[in-house]
N, C-alpha and C. Protein backbone atom coordinates (compact mmCIF):
# COMPACT_ATOMS: atom_id res chain seq x y z
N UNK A 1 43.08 -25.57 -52.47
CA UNK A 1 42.43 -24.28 -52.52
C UNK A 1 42.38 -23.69 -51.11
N UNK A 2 43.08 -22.58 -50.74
CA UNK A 2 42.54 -21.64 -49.71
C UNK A 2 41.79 -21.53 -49.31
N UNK A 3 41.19 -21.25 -48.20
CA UNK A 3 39.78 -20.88 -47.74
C UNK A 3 39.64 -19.11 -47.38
N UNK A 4 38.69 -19.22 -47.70
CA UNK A 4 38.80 -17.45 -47.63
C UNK A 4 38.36 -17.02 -46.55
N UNK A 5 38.39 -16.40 -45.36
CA UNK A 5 38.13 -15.99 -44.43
C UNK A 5 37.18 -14.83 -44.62
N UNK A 6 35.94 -14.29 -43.98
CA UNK A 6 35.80 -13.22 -44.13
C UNK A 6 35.56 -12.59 -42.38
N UNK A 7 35.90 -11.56 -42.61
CA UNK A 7 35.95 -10.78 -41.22
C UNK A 7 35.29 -9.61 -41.21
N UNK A 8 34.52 -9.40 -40.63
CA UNK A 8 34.30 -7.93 -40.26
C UNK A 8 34.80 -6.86 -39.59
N UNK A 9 34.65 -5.83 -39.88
CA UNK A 9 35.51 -4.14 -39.29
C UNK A 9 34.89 -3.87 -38.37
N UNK A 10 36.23 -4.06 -37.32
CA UNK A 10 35.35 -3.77 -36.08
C UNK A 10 34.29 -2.42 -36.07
N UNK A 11 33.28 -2.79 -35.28
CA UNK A 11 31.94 -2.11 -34.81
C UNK A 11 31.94 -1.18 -33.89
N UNK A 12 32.32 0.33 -33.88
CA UNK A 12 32.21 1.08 -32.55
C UNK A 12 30.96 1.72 -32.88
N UNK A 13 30.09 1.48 -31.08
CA UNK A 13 28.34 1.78 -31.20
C UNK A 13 28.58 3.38 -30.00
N UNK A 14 27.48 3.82 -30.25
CA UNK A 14 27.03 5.14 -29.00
C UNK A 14 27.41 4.76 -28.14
N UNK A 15 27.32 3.21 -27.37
CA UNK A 15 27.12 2.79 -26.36
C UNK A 15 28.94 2.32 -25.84
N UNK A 16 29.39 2.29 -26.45
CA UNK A 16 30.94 2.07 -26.38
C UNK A 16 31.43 3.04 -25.96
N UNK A 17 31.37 4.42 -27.14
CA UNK A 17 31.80 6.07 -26.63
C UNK A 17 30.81 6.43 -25.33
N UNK A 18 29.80 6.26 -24.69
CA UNK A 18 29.61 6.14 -23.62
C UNK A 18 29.90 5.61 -22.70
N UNK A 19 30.42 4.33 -22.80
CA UNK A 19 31.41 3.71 -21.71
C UNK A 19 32.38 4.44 -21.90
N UNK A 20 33.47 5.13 -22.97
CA UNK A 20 34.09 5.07 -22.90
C UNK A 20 35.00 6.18 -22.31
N UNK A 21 33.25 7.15 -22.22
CA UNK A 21 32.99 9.01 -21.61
C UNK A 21 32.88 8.62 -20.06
N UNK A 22 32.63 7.38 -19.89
CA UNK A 22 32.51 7.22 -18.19
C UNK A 22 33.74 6.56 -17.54
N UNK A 23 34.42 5.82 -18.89
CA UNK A 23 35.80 5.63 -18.52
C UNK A 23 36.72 6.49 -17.59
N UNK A 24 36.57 7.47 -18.70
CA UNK A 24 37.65 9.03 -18.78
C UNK A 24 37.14 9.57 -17.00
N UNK A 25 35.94 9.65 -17.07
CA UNK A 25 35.29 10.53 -15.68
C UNK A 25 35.99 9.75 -14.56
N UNK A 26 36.17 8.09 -14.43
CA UNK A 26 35.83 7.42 -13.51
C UNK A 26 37.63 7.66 -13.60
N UNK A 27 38.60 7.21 -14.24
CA UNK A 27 39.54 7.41 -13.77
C UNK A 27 40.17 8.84 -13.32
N UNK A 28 39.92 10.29 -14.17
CA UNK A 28 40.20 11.45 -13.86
C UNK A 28 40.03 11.59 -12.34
N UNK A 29 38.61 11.28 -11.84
CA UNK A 29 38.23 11.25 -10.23
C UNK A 29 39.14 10.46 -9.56
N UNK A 30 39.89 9.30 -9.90
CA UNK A 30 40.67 8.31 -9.08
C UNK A 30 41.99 8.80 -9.31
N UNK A 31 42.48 10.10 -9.79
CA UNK A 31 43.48 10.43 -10.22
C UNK A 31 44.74 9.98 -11.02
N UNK A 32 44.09 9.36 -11.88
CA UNK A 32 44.84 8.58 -12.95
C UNK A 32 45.84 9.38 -13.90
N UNK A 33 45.19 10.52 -14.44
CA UNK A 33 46.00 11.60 -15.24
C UNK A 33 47.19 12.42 -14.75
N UNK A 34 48.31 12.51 -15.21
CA UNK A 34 49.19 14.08 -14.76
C UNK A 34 48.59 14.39 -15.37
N UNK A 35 49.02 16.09 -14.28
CA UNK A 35 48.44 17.57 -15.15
C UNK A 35 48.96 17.73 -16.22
N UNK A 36 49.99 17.57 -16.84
CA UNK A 36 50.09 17.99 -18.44
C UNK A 36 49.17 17.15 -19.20
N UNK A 37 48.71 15.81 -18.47
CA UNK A 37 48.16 14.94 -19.55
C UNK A 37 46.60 15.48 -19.81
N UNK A 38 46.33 16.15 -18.65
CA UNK A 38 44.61 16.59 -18.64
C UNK A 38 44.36 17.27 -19.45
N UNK A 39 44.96 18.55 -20.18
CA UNK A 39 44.74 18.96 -21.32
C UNK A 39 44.37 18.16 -22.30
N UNK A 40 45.25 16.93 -22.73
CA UNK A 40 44.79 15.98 -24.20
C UNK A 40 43.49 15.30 -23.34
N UNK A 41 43.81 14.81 -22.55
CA UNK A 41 42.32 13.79 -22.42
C UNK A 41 41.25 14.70 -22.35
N UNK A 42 40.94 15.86 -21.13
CA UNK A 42 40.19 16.92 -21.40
C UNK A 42 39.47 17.16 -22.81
N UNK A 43 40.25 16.92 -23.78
CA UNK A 43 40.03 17.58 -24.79
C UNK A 43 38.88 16.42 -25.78
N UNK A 44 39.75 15.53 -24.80
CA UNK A 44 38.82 13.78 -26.30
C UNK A 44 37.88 13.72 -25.27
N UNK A 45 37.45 14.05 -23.93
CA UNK A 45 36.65 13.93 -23.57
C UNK A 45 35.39 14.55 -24.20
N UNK A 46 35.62 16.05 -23.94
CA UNK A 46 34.84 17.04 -24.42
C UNK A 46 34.14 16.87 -25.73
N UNK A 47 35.31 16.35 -26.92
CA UNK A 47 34.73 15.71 -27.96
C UNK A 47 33.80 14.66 -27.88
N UNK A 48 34.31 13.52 -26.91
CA UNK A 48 33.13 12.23 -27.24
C UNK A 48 31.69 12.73 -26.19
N UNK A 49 31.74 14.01 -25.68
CA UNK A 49 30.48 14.65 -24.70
C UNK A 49 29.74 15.13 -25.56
N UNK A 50 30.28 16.18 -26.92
CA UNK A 50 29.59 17.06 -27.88
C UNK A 50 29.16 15.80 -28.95
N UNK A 51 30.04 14.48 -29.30
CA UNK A 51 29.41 13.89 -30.55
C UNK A 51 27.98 13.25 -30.17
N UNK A 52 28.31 12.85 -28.74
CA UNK A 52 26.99 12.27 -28.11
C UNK A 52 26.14 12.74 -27.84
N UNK A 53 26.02 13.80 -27.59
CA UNK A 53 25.00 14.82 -27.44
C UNK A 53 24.22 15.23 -28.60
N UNK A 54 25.17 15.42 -29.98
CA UNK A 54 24.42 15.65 -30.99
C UNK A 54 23.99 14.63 -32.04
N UNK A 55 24.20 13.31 -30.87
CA UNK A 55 24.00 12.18 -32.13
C UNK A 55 23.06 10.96 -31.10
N UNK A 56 22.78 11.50 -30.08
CA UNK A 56 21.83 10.35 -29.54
C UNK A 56 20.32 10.68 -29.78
N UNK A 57 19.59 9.80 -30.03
CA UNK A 57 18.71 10.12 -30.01
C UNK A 57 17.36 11.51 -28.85
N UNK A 58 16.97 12.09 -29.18
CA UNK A 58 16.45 12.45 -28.24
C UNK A 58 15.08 12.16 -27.08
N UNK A 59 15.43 12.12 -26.32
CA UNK A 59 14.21 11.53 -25.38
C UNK A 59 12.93 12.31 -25.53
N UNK A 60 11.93 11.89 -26.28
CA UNK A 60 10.70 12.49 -25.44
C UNK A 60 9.80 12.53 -24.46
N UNK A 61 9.12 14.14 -24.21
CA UNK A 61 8.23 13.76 -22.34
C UNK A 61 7.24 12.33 -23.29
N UNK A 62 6.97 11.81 -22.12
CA UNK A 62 5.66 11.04 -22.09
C UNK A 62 4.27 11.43 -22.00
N UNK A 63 3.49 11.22 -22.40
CA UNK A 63 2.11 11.88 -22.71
C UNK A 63 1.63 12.54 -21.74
N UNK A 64 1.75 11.82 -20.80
CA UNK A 64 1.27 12.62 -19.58
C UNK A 64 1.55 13.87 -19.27
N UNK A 65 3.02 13.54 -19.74
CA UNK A 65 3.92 14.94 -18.73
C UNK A 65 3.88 15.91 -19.74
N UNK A 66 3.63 15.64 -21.14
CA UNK A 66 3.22 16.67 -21.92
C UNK A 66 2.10 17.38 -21.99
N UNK A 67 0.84 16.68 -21.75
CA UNK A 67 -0.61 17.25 -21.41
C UNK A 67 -0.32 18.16 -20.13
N UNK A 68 0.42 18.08 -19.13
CA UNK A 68 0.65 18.37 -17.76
C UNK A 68 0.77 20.11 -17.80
């Protein structure tokens, strides 16, 4: 009899597409991209900036700084 393996689908978290938004920054600055290529990356950047933005949680002030 076989053994059945089971595996899981890989897991991409917030925290991945955030590495992966500081990726993009950290090499663009070290000049990693040609200019024709900056358009496409530009573009997945911009995307993984807007999904994160509208999908992280939001921070609230702290009591203090709200009474303030």
């Amino acid at each position: 009899m076989a053994e059945e393996t089971q595996t899981e689908a890989p897991q991409v978290t917030l925290v991945d597409l955030q590495n992966a938004l500081r990726i993009i920054d950290v090499a663009a600055e070290r000049g990693a991209f040609k200019g024709g290529e900056l358009t496409s990356v530009g573009s997945v950047r911009d995307k993984l900036a807007a999904f994160l933005e509208a999908t992280m949680p939001k921070e609230e002030p702290a009591e203090d700084q709200a009474q303030a």
